[in-house]
N, C-alpha and C. Protein backbone atom coordinates (compact mmCIF):
# COMPACT_ATOMS: atom_id res chain seq x y z
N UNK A 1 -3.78 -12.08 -2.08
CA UNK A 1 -4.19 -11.24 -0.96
C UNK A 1 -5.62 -10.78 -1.24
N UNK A 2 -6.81 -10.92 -0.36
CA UNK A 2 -8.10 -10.93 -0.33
C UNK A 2 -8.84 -9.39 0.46
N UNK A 3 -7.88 -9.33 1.94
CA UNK A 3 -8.89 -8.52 2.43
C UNK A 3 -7.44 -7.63 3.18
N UNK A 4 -8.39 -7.16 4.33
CA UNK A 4 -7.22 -6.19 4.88
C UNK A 4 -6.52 -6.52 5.78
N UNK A 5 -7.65 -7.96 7.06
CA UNK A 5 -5.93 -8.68 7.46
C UNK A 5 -4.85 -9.60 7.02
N UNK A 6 -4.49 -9.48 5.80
CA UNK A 6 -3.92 -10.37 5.04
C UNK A 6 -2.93 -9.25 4.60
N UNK A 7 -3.42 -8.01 4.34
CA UNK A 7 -2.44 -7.27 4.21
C UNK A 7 -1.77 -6.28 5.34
N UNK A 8 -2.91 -6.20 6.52
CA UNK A 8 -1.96 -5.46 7.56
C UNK A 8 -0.90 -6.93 8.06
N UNK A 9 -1.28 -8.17 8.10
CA UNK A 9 -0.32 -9.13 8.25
C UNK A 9 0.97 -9.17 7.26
N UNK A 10 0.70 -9.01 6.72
CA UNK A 10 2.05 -9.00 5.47
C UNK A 10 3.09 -7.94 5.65
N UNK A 11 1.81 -6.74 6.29
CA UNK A 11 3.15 -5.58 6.34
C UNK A 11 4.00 -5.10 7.74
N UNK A 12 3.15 -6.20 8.80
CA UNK A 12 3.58 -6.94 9.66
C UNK A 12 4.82 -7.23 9.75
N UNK A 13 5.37 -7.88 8.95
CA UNK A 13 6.40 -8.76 8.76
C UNK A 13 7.49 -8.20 8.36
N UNK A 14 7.33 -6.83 7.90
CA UNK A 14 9.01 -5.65 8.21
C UNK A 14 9.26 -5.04 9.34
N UNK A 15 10.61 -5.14 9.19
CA UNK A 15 10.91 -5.07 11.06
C UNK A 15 10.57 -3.28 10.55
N UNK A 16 10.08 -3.09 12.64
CA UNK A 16 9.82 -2.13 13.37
C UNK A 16 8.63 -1.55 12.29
N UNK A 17 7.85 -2.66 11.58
CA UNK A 17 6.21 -1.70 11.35
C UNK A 17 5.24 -1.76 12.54
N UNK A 18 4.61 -0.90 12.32
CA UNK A 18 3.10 -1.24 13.03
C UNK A 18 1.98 -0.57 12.79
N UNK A 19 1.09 -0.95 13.34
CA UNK A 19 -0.58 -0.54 12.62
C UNK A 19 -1.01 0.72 13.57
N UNK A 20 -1.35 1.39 12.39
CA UNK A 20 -1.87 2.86 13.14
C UNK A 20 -3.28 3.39 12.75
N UNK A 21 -4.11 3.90 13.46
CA UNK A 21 -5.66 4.05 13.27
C UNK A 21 -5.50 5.88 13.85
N UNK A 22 -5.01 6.58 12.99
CA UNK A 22 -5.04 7.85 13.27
C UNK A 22 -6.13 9.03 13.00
N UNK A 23 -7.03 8.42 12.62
CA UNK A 23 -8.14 9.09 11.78
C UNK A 23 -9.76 8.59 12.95
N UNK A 24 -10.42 9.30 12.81
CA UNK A 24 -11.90 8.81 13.33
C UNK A 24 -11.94 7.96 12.18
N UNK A 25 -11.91 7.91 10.83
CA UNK A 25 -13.15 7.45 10.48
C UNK A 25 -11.88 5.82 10.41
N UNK A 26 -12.58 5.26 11.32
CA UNK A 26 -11.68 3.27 11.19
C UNK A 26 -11.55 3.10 10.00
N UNK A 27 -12.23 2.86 8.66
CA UNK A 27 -11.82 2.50 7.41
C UNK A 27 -10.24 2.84 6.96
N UNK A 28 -9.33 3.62 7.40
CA UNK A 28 -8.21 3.77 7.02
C UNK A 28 -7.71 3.11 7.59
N UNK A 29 -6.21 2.36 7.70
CA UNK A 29 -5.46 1.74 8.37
C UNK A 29 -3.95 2.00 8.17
N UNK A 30 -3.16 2.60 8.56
CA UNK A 30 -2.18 3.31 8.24
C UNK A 30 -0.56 2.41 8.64
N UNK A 31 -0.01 1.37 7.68
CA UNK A 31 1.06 0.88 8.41
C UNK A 31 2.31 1.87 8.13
N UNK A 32 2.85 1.91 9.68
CA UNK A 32 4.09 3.11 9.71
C UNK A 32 5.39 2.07 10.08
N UNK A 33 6.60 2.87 9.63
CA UNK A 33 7.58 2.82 10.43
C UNK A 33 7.77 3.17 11.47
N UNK A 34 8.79 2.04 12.61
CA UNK A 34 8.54 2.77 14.07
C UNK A 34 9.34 3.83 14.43
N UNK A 35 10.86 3.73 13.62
CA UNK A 35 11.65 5.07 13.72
C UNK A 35 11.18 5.98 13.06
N UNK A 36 10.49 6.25 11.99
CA UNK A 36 10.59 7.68 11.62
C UNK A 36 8.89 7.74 11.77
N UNK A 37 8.08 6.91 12.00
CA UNK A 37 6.35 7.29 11.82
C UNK A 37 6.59 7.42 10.05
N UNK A 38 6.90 7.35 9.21
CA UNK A 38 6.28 7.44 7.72
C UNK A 38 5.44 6.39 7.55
N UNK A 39 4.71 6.16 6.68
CA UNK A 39 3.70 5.44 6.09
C UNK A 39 3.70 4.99 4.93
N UNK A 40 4.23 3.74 4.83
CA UNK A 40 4.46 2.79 3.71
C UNK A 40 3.15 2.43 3.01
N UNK A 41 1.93 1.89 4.00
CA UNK A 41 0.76 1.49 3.30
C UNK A 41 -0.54 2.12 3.94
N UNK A 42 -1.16 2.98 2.87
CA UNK A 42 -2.36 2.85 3.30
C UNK A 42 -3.54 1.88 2.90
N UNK A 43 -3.95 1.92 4.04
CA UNK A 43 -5.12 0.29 3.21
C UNK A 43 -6.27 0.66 4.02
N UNK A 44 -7.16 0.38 2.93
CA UNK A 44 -9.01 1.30 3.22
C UNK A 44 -10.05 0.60 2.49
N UNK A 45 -10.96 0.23 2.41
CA UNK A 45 -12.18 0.18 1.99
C UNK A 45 -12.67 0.81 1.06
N UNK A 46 -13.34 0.55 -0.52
CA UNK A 46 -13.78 1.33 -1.32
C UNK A 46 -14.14 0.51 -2.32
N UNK A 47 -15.59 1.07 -2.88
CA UNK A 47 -16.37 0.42 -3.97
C UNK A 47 -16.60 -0.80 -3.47
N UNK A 48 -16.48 -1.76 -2.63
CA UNK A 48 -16.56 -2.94 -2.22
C UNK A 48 -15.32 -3.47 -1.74
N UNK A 49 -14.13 -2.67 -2.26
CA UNK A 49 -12.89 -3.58 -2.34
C UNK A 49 -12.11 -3.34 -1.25
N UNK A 50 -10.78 -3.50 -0.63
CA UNK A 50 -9.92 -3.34 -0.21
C UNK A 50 -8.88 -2.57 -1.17
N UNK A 51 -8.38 -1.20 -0.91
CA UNK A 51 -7.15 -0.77 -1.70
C UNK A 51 -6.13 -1.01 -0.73
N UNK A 52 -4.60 -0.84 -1.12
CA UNK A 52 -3.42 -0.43 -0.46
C UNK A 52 -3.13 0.66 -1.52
N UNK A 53 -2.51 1.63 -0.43
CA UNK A 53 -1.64 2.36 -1.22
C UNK A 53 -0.42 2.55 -0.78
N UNK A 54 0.46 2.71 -2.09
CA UNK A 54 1.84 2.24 -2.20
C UNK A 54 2.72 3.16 -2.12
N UNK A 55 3.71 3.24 -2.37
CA UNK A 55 4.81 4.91 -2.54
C UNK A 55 5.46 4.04 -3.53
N UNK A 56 5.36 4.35 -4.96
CA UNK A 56 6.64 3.83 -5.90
C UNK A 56 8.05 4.26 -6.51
N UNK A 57 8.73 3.87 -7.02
CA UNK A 57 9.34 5.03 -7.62
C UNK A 57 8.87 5.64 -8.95
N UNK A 58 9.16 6.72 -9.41
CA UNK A 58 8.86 7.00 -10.74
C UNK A 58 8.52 5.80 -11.86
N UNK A 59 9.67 5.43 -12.11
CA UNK A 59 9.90 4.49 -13.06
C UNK A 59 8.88 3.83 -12.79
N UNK A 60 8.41 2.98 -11.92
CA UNK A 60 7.85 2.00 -12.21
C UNK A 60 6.29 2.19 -11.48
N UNK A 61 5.36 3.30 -11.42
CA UNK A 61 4.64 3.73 -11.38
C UNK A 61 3.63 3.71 -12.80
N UNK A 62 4.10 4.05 -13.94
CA UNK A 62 3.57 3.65 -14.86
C UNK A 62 3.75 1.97 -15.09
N UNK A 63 4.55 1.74 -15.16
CA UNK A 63 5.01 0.31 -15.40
C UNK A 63 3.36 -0.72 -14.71
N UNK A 64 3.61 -0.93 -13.40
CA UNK A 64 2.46 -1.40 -12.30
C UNK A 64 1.40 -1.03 -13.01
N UNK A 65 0.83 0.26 -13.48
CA UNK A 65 -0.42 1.05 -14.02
C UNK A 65 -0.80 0.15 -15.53
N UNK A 66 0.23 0.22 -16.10
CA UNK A 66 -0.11 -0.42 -17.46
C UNK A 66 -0.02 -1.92 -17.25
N UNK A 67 0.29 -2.23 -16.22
CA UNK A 67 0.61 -4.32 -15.74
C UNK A 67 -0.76 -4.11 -16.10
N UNK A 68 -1.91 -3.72 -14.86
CA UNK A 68 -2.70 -4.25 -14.25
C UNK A 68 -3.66 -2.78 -14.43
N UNK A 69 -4.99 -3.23 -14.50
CA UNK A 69 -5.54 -2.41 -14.49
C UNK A 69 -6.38 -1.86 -13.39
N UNK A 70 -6.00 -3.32 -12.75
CA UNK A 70 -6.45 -2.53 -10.57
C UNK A 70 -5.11 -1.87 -10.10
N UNK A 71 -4.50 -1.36 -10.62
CA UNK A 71 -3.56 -0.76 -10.17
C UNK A 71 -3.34 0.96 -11.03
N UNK A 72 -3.85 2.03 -9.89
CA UNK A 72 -4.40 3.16 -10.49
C UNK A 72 -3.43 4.15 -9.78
N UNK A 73 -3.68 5.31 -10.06
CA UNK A 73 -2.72 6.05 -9.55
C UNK A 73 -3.97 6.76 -7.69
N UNK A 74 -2.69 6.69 -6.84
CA UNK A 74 -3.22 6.80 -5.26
C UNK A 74 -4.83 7.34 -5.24
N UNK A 75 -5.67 6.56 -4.66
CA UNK A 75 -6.61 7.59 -3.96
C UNK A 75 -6.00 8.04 -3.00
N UNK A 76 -6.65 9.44 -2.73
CA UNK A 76 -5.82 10.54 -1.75
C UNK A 76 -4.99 10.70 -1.50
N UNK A 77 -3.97 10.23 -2.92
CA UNK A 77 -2.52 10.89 -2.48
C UNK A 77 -2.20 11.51 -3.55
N UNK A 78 -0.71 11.84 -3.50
CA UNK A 78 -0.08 11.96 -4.68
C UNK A 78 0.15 11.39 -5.51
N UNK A 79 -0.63 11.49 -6.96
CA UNK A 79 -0.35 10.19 -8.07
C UNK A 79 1.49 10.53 -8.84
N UNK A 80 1.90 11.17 -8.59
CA UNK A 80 3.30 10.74 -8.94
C UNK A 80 3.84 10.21 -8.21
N UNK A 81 3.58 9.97 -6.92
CA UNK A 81 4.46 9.05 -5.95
C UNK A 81 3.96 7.90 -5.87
N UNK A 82 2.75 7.89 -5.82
CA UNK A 82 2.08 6.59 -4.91
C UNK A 82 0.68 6.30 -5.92
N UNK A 83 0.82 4.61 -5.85
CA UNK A 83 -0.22 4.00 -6.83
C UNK A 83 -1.52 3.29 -5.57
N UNK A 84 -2.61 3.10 -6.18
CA UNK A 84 -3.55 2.37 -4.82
C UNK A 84 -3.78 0.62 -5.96
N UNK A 85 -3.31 -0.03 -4.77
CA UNK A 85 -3.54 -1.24 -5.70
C UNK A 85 -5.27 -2.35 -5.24
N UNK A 86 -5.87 -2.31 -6.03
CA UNK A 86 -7.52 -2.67 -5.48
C UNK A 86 -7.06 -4.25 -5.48
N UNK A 87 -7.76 -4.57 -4.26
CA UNK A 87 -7.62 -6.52 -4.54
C UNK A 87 -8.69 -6.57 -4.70
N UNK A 88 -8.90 -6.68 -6.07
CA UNK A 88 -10.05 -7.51 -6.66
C UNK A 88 -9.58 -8.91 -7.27
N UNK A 89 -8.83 -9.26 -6.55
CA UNK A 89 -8.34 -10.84 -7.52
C UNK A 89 -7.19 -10.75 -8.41
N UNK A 90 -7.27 -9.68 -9.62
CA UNK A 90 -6.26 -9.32 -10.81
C UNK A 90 -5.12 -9.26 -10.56
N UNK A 91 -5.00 -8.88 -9.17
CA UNK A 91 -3.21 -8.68 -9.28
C UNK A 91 -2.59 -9.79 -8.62
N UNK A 92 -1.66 -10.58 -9.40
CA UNK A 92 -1.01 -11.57 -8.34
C UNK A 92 -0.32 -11.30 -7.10
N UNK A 93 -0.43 -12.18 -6.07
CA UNK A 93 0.05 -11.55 -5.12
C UNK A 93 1.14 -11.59 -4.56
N UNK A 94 2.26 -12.26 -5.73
CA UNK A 94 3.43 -12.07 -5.80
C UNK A 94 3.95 -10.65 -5.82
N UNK A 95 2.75 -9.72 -6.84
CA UNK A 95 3.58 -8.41 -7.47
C UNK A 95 2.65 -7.66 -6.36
N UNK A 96 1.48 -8.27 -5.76
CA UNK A 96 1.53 -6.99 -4.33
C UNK A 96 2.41 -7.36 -3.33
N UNK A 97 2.75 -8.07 -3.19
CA UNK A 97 4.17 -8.11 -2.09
C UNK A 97 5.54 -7.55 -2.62
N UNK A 98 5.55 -7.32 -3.94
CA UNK A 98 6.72 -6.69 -4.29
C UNK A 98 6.35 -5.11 -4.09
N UNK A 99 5.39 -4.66 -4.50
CA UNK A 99 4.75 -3.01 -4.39
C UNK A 99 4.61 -3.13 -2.78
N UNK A 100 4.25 -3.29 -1.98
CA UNK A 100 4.43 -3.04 -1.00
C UNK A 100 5.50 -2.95 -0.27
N UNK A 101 6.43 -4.12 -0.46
CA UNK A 101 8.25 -4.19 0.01
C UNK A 101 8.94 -2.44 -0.57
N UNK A 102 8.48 -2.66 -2.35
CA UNK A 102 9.32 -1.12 -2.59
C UNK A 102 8.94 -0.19 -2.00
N UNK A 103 7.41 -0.21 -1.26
CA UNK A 103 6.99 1.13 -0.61
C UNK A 103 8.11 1.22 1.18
N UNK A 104 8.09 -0.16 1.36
CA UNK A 104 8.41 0.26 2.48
C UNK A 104 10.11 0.31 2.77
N UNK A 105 10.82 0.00 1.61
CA UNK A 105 11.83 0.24 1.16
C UNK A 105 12.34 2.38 1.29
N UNK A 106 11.03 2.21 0.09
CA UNK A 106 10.98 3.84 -0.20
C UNK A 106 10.82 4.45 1.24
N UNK A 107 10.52 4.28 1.98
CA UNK A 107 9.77 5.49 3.09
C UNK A 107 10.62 4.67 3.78
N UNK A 108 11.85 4.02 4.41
CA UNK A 108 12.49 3.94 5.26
C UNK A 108 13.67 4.44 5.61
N UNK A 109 14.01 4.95 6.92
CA UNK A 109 15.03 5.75 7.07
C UNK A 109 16.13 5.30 6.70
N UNK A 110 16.89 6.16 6.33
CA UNK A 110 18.48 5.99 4.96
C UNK A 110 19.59 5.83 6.10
């Protein structure tokens, strides 16, 4: 995964997401659930790169952090919940499709 439509496409692909631009400033891109509005991914622009950010669980919040070292704890969120994963290349994009699935796992209605 390279840029940001590769990842608003990906997160596309769980039923009832969709893309939300709730902010003036466009650089954010907010994919929600359609029943409850939560927000599985944020994905933004920074230092050059594309981040997502994730919602993890505990456990494996460090885990992801110590994989990879583009994988940091959230810009602008809560770093015990949520990690921001930078595509700079490093992370395969096997294990960002898995961090993203658990996010949207995590934030979906029970």
């Amino acid at each position: 995964m390279k840029n940001r439509e590769e990842a608003i496409d990906y997160c596309l692909s769980f039923k009832d997401a969709y893309v939300d631009y709730p902010f003036r400033d466009k650089n954010w891109t907010l994919m929600r659930h359609a029943k409850n509005r939560k927000v599985f991914a944020w994905i933004f622009e920074k230092n050059d790169h594309i981040w997502i950010n994730v919602k993890c669980e505990p456990g494996f919040l460090d885990f992801w952090r110590h994989k990879y070292t583009s994988v940091v704890p959230a810009f602008h969120l809560n770093k015990d919940h949520w990690n921001s994963i930078i595509l700079d290349g490093t992370v395969p994009d096997e294990d960002i499709y898995d961090m993203i699935k658990q996010s949207y796992m995590l934030t979906k209605t029970k």
